[in-house]
N, C-alpha and C. Protein backbone atom coordinates (compact mmCIF):
# COMPACT_ATOMS: atom_id res chain seq x y z
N UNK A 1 -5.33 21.85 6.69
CA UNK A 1 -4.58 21.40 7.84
C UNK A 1 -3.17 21.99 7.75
N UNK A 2 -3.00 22.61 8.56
CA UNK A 2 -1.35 23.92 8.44
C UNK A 2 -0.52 22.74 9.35
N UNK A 3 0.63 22.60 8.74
CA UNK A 3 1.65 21.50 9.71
C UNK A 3 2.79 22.62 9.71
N UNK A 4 3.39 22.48 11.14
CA UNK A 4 4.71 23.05 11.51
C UNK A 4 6.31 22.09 10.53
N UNK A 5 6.66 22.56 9.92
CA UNK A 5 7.41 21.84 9.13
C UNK A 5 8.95 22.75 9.17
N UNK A 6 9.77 21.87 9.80
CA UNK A 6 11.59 22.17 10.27
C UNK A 6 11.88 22.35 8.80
N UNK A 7 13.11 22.72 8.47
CA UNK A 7 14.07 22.78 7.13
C UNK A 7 14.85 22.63 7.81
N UNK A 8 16.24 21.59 7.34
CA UNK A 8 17.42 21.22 7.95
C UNK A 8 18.33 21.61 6.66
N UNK A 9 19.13 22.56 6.40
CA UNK A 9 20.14 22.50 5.04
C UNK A 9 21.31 21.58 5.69
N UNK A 10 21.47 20.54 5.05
CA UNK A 10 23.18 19.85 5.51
C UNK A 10 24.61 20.77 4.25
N UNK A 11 25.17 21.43 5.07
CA UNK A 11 26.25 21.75 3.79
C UNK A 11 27.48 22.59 4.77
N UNK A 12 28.69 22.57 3.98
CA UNK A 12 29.95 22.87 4.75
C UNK A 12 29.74 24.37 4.08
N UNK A 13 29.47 24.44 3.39
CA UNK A 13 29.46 26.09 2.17
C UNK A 13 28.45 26.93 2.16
N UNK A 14 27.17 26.57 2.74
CA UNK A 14 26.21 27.04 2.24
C UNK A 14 25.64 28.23 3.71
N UNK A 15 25.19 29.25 3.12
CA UNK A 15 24.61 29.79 4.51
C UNK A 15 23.03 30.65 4.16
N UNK A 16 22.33 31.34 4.84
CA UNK A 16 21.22 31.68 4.79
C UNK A 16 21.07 32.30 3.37
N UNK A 17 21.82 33.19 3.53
CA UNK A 17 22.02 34.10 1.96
C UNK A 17 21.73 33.20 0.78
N UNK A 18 22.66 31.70 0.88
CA UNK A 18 22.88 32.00 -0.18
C UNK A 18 22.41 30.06 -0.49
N UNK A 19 21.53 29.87 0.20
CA UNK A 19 20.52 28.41 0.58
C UNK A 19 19.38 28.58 -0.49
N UNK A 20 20.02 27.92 -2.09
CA UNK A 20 18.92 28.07 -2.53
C UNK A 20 18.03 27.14 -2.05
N UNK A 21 18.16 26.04 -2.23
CA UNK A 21 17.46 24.60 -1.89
C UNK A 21 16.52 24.99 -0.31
N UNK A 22 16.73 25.52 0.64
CA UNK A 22 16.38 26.08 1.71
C UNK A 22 15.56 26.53 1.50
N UNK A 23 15.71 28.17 0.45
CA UNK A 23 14.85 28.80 0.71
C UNK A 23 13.40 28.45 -0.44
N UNK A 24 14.11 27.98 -0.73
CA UNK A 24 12.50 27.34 -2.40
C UNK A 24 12.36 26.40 -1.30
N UNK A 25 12.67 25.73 -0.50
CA UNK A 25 11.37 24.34 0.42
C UNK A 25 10.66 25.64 1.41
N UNK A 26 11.46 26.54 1.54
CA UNK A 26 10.57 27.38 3.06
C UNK A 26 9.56 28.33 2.04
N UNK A 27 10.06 28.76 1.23
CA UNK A 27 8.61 29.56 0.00
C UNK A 27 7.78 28.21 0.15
N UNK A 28 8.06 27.16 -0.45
CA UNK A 28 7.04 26.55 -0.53
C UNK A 28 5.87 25.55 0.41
N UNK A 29 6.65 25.48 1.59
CA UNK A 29 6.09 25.13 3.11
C UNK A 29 5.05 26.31 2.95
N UNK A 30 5.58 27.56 3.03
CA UNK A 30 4.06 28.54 3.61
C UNK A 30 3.41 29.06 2.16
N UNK A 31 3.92 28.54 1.00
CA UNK A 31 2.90 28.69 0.31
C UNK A 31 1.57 28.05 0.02
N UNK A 32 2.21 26.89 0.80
CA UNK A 32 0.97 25.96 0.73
C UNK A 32 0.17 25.99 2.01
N UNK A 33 0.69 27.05 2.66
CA UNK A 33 -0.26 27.28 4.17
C UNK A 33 0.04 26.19 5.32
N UNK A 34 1.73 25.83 5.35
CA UNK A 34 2.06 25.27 6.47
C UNK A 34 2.80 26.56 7.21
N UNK A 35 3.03 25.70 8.47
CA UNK A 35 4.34 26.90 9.59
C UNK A 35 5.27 26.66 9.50
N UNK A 36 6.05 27.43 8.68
CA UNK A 36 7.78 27.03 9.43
C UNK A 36 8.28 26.98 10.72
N UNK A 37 8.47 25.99 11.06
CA UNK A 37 8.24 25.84 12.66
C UNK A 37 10.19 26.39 12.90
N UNK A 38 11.03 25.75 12.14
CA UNK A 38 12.24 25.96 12.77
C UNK A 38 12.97 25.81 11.10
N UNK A 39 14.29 26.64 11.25
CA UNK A 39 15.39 26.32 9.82
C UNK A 39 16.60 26.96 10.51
N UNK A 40 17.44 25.67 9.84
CA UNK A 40 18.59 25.81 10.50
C UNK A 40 19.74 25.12 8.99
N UNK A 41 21.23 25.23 9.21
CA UNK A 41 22.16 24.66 8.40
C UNK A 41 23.02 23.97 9.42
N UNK A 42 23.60 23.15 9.07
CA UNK A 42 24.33 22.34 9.51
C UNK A 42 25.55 21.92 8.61
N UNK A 43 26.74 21.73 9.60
CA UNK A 43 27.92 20.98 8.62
C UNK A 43 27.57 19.27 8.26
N UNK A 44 28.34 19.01 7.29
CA UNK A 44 28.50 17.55 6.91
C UNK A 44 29.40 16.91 8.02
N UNK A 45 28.30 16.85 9.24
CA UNK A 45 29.04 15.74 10.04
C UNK A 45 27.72 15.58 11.05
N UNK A 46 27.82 13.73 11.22
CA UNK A 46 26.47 12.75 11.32
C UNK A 46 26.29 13.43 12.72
N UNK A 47 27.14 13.68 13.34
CA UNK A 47 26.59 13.95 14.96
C UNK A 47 26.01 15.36 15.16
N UNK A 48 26.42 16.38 14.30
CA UNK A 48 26.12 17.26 14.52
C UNK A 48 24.18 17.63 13.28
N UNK A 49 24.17 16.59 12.52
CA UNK A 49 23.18 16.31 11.94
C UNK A 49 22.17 15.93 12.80
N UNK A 50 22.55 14.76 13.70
CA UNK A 50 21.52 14.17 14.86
C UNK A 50 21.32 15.22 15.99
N UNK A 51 21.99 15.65 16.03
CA UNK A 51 21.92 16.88 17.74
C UNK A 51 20.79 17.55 16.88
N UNK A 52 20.78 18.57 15.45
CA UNK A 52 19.73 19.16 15.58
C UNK A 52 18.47 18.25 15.00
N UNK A 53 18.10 17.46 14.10
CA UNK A 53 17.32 16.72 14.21
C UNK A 53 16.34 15.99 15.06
N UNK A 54 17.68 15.65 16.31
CA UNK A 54 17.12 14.98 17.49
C UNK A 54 16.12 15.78 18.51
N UNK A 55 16.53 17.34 18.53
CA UNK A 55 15.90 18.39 18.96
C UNK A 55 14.62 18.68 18.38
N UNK A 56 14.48 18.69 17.09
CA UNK A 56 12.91 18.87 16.71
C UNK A 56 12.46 18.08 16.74
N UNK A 57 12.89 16.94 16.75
CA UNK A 57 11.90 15.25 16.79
C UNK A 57 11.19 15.53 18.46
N UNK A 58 11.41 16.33 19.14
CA UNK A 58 10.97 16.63 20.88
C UNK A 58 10.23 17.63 20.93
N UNK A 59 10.47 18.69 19.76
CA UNK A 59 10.11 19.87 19.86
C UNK A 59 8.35 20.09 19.13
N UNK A 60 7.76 20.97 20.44
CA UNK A 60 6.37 21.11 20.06
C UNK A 60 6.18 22.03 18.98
N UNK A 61 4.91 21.49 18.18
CA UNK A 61 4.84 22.37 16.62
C UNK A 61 5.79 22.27 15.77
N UNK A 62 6.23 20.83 15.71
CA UNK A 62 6.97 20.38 14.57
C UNK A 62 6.54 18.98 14.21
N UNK A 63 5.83 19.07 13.26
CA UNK A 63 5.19 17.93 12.34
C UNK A 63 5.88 17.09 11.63
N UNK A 64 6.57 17.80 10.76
CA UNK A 64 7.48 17.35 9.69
C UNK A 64 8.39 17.99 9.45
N UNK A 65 9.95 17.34 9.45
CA UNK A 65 11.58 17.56 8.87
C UNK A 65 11.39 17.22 8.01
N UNK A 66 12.36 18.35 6.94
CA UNK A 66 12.74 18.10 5.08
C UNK A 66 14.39 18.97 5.66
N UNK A 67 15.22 17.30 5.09
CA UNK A 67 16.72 17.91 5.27
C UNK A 67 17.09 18.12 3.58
N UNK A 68 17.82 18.88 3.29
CA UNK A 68 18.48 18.97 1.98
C UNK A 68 19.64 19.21 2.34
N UNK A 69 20.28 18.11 1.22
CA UNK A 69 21.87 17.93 0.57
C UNK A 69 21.74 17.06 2.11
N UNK A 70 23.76 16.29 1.50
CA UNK A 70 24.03 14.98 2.01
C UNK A 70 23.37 13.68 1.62
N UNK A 71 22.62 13.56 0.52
CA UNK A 71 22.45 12.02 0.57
C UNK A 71 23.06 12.20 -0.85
N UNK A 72 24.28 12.45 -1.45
CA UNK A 72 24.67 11.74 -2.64
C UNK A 72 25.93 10.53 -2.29
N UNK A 73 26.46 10.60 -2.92
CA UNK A 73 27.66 9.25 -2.35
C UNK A 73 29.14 9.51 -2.01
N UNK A 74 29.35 10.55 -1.65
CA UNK A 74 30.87 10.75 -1.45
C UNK A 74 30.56 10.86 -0.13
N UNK A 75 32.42 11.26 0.49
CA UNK A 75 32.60 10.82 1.63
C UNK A 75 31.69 11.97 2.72
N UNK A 76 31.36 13.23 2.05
CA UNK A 76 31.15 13.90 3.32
C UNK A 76 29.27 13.99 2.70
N UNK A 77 29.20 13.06 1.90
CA UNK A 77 27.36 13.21 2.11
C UNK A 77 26.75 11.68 3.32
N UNK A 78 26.47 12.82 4.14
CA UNK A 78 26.06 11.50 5.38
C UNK A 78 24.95 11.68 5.84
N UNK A 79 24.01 12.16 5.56
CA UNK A 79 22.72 12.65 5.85
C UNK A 79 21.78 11.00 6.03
N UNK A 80 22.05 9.98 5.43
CA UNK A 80 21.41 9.20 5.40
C UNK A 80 22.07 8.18 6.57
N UNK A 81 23.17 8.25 6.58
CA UNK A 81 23.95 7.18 8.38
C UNK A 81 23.60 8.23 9.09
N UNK A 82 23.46 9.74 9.22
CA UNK A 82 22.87 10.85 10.83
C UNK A 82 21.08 10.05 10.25
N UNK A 83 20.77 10.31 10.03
CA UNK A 83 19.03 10.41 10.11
C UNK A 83 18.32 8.33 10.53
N UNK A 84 18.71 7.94 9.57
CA UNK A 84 18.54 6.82 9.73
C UNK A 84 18.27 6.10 11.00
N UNK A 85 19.41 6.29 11.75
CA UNK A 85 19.18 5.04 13.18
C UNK A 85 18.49 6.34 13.74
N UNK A 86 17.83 7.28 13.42
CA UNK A 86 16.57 7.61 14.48
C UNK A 86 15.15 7.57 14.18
N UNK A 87 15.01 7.12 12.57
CA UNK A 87 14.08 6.83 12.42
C UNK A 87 13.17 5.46 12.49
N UNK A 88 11.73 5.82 13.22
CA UNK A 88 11.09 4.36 13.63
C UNK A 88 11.01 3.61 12.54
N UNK A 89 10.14 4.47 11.45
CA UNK A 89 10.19 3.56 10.01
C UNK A 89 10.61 4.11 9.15
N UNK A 90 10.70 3.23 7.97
CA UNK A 90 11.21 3.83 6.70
C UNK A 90 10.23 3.58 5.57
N UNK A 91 10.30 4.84 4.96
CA UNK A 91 8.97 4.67 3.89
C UNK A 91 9.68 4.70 2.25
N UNK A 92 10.36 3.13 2.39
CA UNK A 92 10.62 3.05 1.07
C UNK A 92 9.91 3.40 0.06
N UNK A 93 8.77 3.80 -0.47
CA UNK A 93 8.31 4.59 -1.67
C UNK A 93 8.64 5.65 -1.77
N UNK A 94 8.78 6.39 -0.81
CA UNK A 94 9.76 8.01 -1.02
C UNK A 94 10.95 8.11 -1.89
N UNK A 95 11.96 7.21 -1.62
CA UNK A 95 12.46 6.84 -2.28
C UNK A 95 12.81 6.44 -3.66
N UNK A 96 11.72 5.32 -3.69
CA UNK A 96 11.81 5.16 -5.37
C UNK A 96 11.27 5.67 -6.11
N UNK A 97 10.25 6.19 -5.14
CA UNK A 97 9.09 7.55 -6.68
C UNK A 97 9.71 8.50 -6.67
N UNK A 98 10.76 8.90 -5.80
CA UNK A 98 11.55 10.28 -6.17
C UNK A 98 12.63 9.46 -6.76
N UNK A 99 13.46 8.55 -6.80
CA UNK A 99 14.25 8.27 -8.06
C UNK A 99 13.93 8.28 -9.89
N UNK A 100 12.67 7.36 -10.04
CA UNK A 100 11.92 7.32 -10.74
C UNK A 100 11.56 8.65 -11.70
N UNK A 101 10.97 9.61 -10.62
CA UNK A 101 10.56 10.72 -10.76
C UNK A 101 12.09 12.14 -11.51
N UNK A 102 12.99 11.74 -10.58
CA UNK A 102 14.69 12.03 -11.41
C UNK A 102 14.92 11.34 -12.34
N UNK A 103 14.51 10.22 -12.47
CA UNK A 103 15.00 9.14 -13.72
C UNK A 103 14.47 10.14 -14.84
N UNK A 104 13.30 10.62 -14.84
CA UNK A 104 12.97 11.53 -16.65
C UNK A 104 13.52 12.76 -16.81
N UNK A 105 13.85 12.97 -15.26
CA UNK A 105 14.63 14.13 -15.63
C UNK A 105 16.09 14.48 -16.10
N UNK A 106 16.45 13.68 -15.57
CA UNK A 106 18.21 13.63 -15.29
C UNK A 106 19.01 12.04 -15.66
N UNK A 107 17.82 11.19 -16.12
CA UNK A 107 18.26 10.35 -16.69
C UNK A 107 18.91 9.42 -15.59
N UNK A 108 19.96 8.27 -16.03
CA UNK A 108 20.16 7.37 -15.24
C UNK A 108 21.01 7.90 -13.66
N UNK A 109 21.60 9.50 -13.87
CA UNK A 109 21.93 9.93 -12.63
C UNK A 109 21.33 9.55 -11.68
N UNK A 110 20.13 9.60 -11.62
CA UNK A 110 19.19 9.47 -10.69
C UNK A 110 19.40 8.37 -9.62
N UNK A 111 20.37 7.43 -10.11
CA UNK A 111 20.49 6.27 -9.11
C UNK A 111 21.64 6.91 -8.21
N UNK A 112 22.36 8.15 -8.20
CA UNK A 112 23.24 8.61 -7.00
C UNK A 112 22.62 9.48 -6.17
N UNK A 113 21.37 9.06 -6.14
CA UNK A 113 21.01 9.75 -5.54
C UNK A 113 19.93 8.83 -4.13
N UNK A 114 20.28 9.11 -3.30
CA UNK A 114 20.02 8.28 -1.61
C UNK A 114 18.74 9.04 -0.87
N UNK A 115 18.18 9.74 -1.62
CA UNK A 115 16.86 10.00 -0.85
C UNK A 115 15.63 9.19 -0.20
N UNK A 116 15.27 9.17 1.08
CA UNK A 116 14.75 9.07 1.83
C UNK A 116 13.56 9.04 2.64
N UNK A 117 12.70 8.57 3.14
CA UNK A 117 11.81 9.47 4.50
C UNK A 117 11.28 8.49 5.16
N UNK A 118 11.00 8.70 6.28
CA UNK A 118 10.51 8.09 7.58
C UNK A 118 9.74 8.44 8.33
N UNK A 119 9.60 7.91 9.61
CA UNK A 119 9.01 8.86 10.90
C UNK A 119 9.72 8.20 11.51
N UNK A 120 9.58 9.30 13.07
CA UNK A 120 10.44 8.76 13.75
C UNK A 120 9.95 9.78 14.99
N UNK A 121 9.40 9.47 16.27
CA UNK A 121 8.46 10.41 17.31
C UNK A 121 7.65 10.91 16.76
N UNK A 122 6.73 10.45 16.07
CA UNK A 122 5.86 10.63 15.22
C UNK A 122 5.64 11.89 14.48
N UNK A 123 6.68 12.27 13.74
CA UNK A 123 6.99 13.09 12.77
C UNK A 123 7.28 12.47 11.64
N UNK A 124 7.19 13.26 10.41
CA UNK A 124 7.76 13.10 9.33
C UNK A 124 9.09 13.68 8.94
N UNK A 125 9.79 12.45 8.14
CA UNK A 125 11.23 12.94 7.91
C UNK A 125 11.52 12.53 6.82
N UNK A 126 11.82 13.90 6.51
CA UNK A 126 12.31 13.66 4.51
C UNK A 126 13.46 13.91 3.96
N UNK A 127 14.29 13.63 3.79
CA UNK A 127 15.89 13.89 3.08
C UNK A 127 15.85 13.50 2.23
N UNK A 128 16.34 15.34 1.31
CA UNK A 128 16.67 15.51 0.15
C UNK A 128 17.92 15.85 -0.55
N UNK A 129 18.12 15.56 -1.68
CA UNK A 129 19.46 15.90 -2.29
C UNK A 129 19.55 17.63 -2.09
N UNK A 130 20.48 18.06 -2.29
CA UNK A 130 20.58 19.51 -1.89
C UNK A 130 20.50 20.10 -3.21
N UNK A 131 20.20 19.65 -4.32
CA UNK A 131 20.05 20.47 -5.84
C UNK A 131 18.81 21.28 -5.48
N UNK A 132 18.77 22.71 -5.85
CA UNK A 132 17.27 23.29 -6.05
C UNK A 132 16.29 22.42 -6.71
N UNK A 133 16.99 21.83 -7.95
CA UNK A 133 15.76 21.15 -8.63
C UNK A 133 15.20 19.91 -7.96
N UNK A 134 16.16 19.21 -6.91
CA UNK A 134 15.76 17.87 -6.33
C UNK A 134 14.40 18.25 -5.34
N UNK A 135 14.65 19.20 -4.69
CA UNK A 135 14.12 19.98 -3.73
C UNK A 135 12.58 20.00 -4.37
N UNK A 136 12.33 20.95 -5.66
CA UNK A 136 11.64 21.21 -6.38
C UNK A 136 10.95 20.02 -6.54
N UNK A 137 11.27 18.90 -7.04
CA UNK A 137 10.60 17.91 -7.67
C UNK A 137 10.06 17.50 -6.64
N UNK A 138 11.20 16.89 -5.36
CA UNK A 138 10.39 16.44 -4.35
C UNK A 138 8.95 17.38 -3.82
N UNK A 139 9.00 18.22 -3.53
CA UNK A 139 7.62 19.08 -3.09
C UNK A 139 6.76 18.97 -3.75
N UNK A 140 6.99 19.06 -4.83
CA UNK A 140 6.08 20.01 -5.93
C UNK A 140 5.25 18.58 -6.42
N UNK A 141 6.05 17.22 -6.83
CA UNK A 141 5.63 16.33 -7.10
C UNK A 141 5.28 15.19 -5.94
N UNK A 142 5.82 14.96 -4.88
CA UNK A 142 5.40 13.78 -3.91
C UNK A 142 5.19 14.79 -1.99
N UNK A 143 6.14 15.28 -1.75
CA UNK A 143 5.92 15.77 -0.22
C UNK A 143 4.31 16.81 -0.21
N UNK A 144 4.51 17.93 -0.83
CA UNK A 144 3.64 18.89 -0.98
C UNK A 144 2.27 18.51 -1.35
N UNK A 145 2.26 17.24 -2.02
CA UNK A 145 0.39 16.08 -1.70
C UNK A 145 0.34 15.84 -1.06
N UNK A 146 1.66 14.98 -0.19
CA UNK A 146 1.35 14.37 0.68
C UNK A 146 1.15 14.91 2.15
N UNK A 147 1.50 16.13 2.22
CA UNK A 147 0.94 16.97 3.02
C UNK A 147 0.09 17.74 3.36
N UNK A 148 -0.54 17.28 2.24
CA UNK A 148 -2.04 18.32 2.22
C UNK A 148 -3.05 17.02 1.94
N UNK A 149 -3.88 17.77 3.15
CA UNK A 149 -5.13 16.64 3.45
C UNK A 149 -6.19 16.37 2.86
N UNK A 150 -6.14 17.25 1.92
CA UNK A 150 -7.35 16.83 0.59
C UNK A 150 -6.64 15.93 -0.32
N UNK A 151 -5.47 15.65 -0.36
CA UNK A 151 -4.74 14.22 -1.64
C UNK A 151 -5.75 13.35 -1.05
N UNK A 152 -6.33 12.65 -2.15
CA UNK A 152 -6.98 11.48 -2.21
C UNK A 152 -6.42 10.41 -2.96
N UNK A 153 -6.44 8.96 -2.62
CA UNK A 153 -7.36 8.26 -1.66
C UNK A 153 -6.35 8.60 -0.12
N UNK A 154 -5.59 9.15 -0.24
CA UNK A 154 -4.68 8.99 1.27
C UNK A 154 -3.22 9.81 1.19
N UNK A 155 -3.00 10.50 2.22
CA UNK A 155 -2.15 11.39 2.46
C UNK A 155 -1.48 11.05 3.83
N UNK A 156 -0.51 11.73 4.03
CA UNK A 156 0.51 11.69 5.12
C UNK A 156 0.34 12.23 6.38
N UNK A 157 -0.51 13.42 5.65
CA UNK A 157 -1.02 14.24 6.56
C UNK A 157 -2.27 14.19 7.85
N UNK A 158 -2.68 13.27 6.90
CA UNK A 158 -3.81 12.34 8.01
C UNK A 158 -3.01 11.51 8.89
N UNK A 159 -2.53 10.69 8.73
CA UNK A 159 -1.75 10.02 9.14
C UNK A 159 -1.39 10.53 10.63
N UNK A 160 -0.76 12.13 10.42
CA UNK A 160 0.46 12.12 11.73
C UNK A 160 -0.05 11.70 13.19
N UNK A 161 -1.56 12.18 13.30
CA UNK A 161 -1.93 11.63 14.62
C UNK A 161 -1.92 10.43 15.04
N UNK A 162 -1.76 9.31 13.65
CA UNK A 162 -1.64 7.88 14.61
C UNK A 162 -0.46 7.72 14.49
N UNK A 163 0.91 7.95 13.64
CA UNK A 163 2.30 7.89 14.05
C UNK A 163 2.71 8.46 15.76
N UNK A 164 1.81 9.12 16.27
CA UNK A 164 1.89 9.18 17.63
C UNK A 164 0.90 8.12 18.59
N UNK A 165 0.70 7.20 17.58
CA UNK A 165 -0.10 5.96 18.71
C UNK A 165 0.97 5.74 19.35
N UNK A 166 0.56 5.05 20.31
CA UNK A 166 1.34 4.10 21.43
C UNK A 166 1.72 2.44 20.80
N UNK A 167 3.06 2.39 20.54
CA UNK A 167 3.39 0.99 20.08
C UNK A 167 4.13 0.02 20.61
N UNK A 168 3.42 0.44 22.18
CA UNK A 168 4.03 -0.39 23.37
C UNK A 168 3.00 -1.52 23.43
N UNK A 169 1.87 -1.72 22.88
CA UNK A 169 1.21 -2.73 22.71
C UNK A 169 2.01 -4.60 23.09
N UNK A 170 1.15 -4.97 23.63
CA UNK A 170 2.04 -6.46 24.15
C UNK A 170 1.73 -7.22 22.92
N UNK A 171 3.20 -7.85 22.46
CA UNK A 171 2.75 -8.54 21.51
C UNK A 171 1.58 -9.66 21.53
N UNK A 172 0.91 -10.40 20.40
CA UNK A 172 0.03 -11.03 20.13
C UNK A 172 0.88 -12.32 20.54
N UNK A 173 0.52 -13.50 21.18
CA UNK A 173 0.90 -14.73 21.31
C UNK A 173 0.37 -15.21 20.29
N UNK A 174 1.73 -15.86 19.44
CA UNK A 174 1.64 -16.60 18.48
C UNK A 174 0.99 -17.97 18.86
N UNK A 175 -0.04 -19.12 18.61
CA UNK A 175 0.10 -20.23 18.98
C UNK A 175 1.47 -20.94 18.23
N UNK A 176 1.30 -21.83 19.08
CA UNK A 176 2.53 -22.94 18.44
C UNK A 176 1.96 -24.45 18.43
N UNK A 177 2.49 -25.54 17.79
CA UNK A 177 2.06 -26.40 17.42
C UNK A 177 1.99 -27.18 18.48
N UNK A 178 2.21 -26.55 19.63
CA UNK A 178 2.09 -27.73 20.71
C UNK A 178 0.77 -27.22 21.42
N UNK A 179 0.17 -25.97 21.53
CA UNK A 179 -0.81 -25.21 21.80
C UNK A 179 -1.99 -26.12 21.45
């Protein structure tokens, strides 16, 4: 199953040349026989994070966003206040199995680190620290299964067609004790 998959670099410094973190997620998107559907860089600032984000979340043949850099804790990593209020859900295990997963590597650092993922227009959205190696681990160890549709018992990748259900559904009437 080939998914169209965005690269977002967040960084004030960084440009095509010279994007390592960029270009090791885009080797490894089509090494594993997805499309790079779109890659782009962006400065460290939330609005200009959401303008392009907000654009592929609309855009046809885009499955899944992986942003790198901006989620550590200083003032200009904001990747996590831009992405956030557009995502529908949040898939706290991304999170802690990629902390976890930094925890053997890098030891207790690992807790400055604010990584992420969600959906949100029924895409997948992943924000990563901007280290090559964060990048690395994330793919190699949790995104890059979960995107490929043979991980068993369950993958992400199955998934994307019902993150585009309809969840306009009328809620269920609760009874109440007077019912």
């Amino acid at each position: 199953m080939s998914l169209g998959i965005a690269i977002l670099t967040i960084s004030d410094t960084r440009t095509m040349a010279d994007d390592k973190s960029g270009n090791l997620l885009a080797e490894r998107v089509t090494t594993a026989g997805h499309r790079l559907a779109a890659r782009a860089i962006v400065s460290d600032d939330k609005y200009a994070i959401r303008a392009q984000l907000s654009a592929w979340l609309i855009a046809d043949g885009v499955d899944a966003i992986l942003t790198t850099g901006g989620t550590g804790l200083t003032g200009r990593d904001l990747a996590v206040e831009a992405v956030t209020p557009l995502l529908d859900r949040v898939t706290e295990g991304f999170g802690e199995l990629f902390r976890w997963l930094s925890y053997q590597d890098i030891g207790t650092s690992a807790i400055q680190s604010r990584a992420l993922a969600g959906s949100a227009n029924g895409r997948l959205v992943f924000c990563l620290p901007g280290s090559r190696g964060a990048c690395e681990l994330a793919w190699d160890q949790i995104i890059g299964k979960q995107l490929d549709a043979r991980t068993r018992p369950c993958n992400l990748a199955e998934l994307l067609p019902r993150l585009r259900e309809p969840s306009d559904r009328p809620a269920q009437k609760i009874p109440s004790r007077r019912d």
